[in-house]
PDB file of N, CA and C in Angstrom:
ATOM      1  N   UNK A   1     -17.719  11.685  -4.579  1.00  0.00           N
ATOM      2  CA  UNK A   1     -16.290  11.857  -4.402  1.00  0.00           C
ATOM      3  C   UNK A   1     -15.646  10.558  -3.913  1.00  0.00           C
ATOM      4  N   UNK A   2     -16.070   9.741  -2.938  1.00  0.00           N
ATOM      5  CA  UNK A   2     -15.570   8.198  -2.548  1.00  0.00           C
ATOM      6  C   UNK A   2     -16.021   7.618  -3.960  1.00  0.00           C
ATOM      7  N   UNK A   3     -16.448   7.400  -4.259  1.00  0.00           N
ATOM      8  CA  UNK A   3     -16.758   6.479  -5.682  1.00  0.00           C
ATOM      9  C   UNK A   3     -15.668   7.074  -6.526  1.00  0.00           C
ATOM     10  N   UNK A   4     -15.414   8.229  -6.612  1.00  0.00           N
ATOM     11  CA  UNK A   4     -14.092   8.606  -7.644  1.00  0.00           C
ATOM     12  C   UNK A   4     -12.534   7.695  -6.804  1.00  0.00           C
ATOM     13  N   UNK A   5     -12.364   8.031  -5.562  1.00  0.00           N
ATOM     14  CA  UNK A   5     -11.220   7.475  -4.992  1.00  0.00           C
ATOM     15  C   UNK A   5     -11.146   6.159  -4.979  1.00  0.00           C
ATOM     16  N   UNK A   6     -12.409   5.388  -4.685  1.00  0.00           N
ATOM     17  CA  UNK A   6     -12.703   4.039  -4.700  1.00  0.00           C
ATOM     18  C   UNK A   6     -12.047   4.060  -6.178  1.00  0.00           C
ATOM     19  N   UNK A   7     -12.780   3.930  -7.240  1.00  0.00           N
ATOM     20  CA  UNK A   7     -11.954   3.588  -8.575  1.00  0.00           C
ATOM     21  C   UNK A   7     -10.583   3.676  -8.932  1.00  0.00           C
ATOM     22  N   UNK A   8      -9.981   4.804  -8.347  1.00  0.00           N
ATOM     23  CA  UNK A   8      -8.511   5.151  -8.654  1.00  0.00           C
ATOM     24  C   UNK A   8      -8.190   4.101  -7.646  1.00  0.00           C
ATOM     25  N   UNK A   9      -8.536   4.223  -6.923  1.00  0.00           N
ATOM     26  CA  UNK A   9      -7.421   2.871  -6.170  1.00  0.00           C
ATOM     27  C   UNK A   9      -7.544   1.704  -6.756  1.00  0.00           C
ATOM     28  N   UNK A  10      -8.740   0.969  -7.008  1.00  0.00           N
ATOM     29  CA  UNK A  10      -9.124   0.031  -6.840  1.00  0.00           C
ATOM     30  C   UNK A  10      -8.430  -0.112  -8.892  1.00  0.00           C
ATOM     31  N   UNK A  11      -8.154   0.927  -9.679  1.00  0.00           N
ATOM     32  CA  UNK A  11      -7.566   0.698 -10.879  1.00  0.00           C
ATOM     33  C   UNK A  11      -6.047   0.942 -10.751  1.00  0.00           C
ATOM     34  N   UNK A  12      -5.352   1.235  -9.654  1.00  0.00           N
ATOM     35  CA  UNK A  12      -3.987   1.478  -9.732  1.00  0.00           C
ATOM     36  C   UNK A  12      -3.562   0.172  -8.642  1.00  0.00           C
ATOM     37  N   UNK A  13      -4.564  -0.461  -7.746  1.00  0.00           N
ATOM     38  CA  UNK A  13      -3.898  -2.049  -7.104  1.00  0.00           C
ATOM     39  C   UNK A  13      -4.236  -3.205  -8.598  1.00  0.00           C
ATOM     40  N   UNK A  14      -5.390  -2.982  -8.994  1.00  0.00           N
ATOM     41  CA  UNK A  14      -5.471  -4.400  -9.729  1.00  0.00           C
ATOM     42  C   UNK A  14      -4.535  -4.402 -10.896  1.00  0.00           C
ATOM     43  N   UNK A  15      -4.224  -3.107 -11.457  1.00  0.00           N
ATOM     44  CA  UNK A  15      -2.888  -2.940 -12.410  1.00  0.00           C
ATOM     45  C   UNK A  15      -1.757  -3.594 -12.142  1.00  0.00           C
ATOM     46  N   UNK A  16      -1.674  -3.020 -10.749  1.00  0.00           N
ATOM     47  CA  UNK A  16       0.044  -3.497 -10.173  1.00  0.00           C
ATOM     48  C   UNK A  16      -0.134  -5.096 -10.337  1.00  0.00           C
ATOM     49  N   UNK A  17      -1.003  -5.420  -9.626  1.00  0.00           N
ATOM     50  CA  UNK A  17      -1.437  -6.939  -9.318  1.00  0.00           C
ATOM     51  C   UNK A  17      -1.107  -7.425 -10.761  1.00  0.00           C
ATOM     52  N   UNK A  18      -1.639  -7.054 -11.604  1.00  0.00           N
ATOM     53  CA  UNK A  18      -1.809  -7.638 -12.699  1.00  0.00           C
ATOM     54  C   UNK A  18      -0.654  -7.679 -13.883  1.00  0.00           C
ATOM     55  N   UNK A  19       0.229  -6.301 -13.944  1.00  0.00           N
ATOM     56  CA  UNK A  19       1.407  -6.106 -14.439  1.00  0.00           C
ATOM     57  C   UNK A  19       2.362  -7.059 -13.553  1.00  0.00           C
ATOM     58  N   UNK A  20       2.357  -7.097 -12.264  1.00  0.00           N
ATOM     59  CA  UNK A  20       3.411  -7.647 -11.589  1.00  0.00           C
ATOM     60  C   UNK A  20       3.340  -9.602 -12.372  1.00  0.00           C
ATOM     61  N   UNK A  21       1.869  -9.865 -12.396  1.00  0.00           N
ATOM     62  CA  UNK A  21       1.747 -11.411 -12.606  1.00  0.00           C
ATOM     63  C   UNK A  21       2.334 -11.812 -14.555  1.00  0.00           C
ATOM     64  N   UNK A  22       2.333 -10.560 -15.059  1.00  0.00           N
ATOM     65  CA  UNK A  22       3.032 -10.454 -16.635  1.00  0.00           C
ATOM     66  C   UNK A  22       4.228 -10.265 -16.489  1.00  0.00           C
ATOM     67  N   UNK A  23       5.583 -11.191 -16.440  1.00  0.00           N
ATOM     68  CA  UNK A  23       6.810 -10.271 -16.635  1.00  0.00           C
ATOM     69  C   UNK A  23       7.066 -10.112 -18.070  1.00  0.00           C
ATOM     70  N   UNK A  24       6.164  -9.964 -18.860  1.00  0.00           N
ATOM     71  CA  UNK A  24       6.431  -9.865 -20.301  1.00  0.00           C
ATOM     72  C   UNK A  24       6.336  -7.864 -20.584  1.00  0.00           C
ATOM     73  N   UNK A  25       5.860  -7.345 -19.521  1.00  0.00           N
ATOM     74  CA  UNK A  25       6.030  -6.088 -19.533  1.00  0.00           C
ATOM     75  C   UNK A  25       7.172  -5.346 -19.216  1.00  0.00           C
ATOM     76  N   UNK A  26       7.961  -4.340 -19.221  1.00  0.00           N
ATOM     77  CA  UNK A  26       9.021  -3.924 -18.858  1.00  0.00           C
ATOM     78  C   UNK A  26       9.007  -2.986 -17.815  1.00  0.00           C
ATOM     79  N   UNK A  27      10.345  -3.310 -17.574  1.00  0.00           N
ATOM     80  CA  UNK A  27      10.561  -2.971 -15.925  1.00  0.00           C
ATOM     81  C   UNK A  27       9.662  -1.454 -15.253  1.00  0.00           C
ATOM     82  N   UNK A  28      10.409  -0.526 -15.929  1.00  0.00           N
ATOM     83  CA  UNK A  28      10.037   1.061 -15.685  1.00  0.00           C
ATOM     84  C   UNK A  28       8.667   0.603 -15.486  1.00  0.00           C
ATOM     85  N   UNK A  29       8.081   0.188 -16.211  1.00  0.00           N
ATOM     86  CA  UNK A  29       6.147   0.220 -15.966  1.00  0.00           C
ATOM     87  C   UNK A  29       6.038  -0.543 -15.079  1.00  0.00           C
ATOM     88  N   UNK A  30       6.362  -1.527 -14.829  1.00  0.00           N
ATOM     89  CA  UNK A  30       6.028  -2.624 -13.049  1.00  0.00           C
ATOM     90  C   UNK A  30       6.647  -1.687 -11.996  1.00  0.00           C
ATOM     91  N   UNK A  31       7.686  -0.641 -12.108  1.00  0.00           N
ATOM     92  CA  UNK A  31       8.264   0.007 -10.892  1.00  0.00           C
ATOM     93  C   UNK A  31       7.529   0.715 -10.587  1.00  0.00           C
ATOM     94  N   UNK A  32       6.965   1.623 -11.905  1.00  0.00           N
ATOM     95  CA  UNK A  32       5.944   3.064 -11.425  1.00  0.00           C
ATOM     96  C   UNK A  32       4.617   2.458 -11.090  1.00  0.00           C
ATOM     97  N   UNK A  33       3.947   1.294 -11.865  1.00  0.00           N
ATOM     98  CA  UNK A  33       2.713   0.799 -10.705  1.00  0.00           C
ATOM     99  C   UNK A  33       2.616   0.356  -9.675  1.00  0.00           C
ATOM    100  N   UNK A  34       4.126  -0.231  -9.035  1.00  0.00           N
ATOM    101  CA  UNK A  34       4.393  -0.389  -7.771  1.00  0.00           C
ATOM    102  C   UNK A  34       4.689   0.543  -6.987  1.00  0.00           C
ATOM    103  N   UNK A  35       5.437   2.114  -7.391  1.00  0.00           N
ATOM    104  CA  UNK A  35       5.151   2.987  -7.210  1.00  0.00           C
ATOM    105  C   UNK A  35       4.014   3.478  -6.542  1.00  0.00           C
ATOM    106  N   UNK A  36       3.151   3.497  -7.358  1.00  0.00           N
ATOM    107  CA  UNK A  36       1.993   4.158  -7.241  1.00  0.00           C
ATOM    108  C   UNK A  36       1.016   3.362  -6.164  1.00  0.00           C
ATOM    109  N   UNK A  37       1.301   2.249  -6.255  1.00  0.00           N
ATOM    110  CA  UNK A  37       0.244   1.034  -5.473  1.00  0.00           C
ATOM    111  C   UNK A  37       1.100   1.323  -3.844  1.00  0.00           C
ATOM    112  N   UNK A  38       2.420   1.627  -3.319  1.00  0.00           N
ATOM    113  CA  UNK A  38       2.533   1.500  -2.261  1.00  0.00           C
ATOM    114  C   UNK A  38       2.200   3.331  -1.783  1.00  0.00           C
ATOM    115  N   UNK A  39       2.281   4.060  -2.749  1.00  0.00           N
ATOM    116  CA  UNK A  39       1.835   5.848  -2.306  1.00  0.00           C
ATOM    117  C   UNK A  39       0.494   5.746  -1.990  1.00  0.00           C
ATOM    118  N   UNK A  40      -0.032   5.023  -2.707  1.00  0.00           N
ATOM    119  CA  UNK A  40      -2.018   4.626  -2.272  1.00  0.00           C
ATOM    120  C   UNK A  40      -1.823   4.671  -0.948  1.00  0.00           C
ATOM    121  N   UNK A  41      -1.407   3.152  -0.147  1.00  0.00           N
ATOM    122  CA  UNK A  41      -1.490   2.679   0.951  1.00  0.00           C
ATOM    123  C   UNK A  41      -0.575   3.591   1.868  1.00  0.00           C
ATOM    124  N   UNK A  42       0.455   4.383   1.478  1.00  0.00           N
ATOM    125  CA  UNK A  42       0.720   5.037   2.212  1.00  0.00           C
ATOM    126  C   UNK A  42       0.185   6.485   2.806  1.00  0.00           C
ATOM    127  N   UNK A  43      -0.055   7.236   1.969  1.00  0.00           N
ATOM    128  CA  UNK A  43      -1.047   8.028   1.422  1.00  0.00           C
ATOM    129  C   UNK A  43      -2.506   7.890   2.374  1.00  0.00           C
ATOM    130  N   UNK A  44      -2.981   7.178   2.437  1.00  0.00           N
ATOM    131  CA  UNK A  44      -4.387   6.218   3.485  1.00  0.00           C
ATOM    132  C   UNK A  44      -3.884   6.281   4.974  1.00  0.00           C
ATOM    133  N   UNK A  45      -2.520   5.814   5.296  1.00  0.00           N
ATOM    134  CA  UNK A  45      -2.312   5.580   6.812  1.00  0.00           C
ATOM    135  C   UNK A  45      -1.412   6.806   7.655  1.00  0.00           C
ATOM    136  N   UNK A  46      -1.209   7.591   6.309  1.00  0.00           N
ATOM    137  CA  UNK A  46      -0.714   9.124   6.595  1.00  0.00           C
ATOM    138  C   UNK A  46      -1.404  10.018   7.231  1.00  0.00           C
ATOM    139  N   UNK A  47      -2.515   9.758   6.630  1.00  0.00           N
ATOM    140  CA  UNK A  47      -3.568  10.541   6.614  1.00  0.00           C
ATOM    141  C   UNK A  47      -3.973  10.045   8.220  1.00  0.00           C
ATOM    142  N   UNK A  48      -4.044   8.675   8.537  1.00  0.00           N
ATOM    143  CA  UNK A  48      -4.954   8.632  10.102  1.00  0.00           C
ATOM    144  C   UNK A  48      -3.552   8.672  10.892  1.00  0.00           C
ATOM    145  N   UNK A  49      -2.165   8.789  10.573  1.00  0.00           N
ATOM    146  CA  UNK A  49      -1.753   9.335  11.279  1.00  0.00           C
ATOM    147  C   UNK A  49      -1.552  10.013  11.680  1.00  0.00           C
ATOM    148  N   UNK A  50      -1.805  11.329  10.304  1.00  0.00           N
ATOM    149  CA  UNK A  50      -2.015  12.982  11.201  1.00  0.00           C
ATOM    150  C   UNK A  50      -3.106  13.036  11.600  1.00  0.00           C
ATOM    151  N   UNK A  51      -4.107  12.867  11.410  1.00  0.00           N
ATOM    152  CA  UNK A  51      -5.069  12.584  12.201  1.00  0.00           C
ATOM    153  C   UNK A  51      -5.190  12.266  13.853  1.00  0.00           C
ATOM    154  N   UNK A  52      -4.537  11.862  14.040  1.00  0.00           N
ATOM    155  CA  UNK A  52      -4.065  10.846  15.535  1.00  0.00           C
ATOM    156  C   UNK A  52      -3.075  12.241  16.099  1.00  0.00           C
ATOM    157  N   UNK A  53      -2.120  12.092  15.260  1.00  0.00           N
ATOM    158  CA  UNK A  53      -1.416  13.674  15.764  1.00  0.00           C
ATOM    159  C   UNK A  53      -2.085  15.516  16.107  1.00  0.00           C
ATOM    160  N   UNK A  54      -2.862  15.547  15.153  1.00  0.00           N
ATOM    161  CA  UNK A  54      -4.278  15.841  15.193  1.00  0.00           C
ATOM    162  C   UNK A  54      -4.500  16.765  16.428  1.00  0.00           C
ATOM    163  N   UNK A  55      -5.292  15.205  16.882  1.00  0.00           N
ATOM    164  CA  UNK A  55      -5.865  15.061  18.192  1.00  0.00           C
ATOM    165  C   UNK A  55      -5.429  15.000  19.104  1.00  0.00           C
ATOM    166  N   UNK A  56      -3.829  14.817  19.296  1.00  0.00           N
ATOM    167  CA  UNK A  56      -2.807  14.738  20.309  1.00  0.00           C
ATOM    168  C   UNK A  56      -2.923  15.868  20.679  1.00  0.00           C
ATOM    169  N   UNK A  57      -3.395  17.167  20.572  1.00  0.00           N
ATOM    170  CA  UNK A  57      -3.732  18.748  20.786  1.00  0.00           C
ATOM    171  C   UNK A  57      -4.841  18.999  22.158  1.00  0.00           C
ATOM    172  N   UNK A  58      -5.314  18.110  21.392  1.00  0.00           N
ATOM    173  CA  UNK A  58      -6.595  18.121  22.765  1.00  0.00           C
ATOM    174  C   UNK A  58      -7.036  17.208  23.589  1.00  0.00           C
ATOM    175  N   UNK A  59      -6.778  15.918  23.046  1.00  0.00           N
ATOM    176  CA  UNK A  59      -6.562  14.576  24.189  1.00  0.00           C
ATOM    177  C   UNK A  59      -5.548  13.490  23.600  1.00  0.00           C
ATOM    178  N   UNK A  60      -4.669  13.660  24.551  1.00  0.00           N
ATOM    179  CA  UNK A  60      -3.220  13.005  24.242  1.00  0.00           C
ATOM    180  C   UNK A  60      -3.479  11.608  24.204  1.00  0.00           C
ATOM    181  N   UNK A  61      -4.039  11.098  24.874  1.00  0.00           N
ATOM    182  CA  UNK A  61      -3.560   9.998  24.927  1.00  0.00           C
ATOM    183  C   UNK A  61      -4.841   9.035  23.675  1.00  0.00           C
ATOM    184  N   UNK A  62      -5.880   9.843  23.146  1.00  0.00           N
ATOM    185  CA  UNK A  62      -6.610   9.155  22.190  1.00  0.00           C
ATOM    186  C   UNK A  62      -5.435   9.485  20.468  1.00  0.00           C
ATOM    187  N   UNK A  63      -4.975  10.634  20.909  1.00  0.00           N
ATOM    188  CA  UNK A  63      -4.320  10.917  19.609  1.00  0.00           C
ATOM    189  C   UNK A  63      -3.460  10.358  19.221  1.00  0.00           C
ATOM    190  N   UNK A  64      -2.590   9.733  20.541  1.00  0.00           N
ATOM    191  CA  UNK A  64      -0.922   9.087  20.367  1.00  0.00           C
ATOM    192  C   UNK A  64      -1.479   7.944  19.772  1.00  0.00           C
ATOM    193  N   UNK A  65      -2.747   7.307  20.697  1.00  0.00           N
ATOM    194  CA  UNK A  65      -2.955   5.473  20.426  1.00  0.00           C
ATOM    195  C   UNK A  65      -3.709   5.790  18.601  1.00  0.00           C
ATOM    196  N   UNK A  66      -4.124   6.947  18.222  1.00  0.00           N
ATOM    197  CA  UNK A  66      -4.669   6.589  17.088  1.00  0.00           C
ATOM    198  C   UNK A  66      -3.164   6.636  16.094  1.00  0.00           C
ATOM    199  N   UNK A  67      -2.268   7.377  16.378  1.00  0.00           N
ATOM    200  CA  UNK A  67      -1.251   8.143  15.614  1.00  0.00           C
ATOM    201  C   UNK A  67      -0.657   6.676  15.401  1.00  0.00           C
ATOM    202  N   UNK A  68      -0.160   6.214  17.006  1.00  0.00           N
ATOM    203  CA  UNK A  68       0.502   4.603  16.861  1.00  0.00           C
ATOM    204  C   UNK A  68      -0.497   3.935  15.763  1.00  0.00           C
ATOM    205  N   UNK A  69      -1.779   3.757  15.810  1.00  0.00           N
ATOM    206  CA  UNK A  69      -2.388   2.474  15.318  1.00  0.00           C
ATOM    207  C   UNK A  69      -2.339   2.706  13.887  1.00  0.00           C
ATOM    208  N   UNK A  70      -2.153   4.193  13.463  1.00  0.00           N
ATOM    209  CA  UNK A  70      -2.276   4.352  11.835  1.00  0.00           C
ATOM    210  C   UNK A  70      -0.592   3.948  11.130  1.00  0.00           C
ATOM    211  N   UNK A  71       0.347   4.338  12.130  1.00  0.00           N
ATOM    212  CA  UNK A  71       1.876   3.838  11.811  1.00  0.00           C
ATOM    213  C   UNK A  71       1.889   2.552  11.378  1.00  0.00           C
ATOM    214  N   UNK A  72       1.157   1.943  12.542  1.00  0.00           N
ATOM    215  CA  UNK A  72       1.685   0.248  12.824  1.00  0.00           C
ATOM    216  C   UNK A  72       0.563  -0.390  11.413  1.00  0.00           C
ATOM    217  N   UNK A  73      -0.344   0.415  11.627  1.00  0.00           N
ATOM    218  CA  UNK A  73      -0.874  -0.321  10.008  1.00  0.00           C
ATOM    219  C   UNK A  73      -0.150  -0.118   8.904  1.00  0.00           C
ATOM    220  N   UNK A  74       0.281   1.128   8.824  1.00  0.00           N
ATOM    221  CA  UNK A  74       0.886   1.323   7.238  1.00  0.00           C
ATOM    222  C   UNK A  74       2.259   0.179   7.209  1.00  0.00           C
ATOM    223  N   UNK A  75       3.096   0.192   8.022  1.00  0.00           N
ATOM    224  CA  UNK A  75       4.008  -0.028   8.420  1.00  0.00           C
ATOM    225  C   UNK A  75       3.712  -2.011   8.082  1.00  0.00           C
ATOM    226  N   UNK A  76       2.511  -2.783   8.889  1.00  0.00           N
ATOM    227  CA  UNK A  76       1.971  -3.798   8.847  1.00  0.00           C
ATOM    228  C   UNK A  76       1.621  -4.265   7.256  1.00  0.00           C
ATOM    229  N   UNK A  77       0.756  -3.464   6.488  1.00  0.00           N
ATOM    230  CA  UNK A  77       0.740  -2.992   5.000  1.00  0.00           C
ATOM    231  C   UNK A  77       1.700  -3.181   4.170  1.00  0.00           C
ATOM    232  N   UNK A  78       2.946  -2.400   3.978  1.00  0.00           N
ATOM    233  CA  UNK A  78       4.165  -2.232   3.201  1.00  0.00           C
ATOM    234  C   UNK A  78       4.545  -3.388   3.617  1.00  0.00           C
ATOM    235  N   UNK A  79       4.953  -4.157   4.650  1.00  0.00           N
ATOM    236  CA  UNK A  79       5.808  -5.450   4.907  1.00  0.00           C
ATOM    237  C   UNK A  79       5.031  -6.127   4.228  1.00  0.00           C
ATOM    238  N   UNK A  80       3.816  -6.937   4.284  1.00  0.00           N
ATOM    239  CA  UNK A  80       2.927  -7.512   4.045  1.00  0.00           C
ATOM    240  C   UNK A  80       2.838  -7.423   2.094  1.00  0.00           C
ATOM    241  N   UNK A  81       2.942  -6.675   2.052  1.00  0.00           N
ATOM    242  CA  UNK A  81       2.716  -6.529   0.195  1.00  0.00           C
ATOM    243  C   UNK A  81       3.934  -6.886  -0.057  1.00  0.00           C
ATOM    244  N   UNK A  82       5.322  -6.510   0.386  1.00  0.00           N
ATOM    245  CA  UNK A  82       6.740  -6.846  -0.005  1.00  0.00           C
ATOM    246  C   UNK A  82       6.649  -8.441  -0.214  1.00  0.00           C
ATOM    247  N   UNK A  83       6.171  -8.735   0.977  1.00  0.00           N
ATOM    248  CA  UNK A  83       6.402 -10.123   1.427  1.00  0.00           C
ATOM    249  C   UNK A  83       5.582 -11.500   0.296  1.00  0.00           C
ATOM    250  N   UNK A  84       4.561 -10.679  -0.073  1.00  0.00           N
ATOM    251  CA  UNK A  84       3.444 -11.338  -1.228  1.00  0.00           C
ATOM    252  C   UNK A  84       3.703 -10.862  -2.518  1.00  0.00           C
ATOM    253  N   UNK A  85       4.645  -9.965  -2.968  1.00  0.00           N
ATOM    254  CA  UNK A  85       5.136  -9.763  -3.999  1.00  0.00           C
ATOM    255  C   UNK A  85       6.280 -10.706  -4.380  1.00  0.00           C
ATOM    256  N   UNK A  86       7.183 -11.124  -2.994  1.00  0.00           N
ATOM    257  CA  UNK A  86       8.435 -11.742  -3.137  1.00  0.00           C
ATOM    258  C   UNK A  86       7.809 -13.493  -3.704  1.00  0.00           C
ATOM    259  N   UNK A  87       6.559 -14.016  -2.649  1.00  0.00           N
ATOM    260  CA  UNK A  87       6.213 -14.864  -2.704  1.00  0.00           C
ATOM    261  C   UNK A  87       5.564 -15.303  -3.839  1.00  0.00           C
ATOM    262  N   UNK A  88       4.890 -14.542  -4.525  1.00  0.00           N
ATOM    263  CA  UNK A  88       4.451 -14.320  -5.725  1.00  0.00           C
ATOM    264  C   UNK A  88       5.396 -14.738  -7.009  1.00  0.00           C
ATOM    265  N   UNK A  89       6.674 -13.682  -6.882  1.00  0.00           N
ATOM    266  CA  UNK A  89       7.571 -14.568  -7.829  1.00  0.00           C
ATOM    267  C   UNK A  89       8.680 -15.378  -7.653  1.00  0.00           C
ATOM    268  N   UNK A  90       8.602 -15.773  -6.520  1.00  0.00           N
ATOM    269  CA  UNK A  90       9.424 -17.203  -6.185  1.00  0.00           C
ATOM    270  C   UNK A  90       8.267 -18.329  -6.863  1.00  0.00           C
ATOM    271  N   UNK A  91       7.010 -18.495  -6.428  1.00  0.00           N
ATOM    272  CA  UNK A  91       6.701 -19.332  -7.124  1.00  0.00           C
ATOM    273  C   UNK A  91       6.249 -19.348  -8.682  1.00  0.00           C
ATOM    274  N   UNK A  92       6.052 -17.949  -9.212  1.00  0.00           N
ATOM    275  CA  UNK A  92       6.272 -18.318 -10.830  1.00  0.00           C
ATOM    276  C   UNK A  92       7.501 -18.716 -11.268  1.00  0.00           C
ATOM    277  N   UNK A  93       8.540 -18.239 -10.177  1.00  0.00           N
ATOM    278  CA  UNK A  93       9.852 -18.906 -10.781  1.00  0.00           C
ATOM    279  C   UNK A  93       9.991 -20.308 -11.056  1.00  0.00           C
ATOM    280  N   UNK A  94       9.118 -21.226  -9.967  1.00  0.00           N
ATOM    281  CA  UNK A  94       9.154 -22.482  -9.857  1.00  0.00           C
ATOM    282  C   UNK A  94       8.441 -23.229 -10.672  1.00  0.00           C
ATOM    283  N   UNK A  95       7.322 -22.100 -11.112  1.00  0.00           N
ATOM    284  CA  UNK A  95       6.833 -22.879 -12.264  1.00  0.00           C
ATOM    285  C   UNK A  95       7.213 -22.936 -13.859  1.00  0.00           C
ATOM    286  N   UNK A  96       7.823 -21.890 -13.917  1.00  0.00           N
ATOM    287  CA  UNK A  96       8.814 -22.178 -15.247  1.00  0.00           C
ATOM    288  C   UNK A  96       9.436 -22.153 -14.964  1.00  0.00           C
ATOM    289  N   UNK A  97      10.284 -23.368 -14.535  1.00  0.00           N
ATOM    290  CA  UNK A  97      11.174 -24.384 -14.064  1.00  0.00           C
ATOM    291  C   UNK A  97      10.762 -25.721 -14.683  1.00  0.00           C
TER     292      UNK A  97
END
């Protein structure tokens, strides 16, 4: 079952990655694999944040710090990919230039 999830992810980031580095593809298809590539990662830190919430049931203070640490990742994540997507095509811009 991890070997099935491993693949779906690991075929819906290198897509995005890879559609995003073609702008010869059209838009709708770079939106929905970007789509799909930030529901992955969100999807992943959702999950250890209910998790964290969870556990806030029976020991508060392990549940809050896990609940915080799964936020601040996803949260760390989404900025982080925005930020390397932007950077990404500022400099193909510069190179066809």
């Amino acid at each position: 079952m991890k070997l099935v999830f491993e693949m779906i992810i690991n075929f819906i980031v290198d897509a995005a990655i890879e559609t995003d580095k073609k702008s010869e593809r059209s838009k709708p298809v770079r939106y929905l694999l970007f789509i799909l590539f930030f529901l992955c990662f969100a999807s992943i830190f959702g999950i250890v944040t209910y998790m964290g919430i969870s556990i806030m049931e029976k020991q508060f203070i392990v549940g809050l710090a896990i609940a915080v640490l799964g936020a601040a990742m996803g949260l760390i994540s989404i900025i982080g990919s925005i930020v390397e997507f932007r950077r990404r095509k500022k400099q193909e811009n510069k190179d066809d230039l």
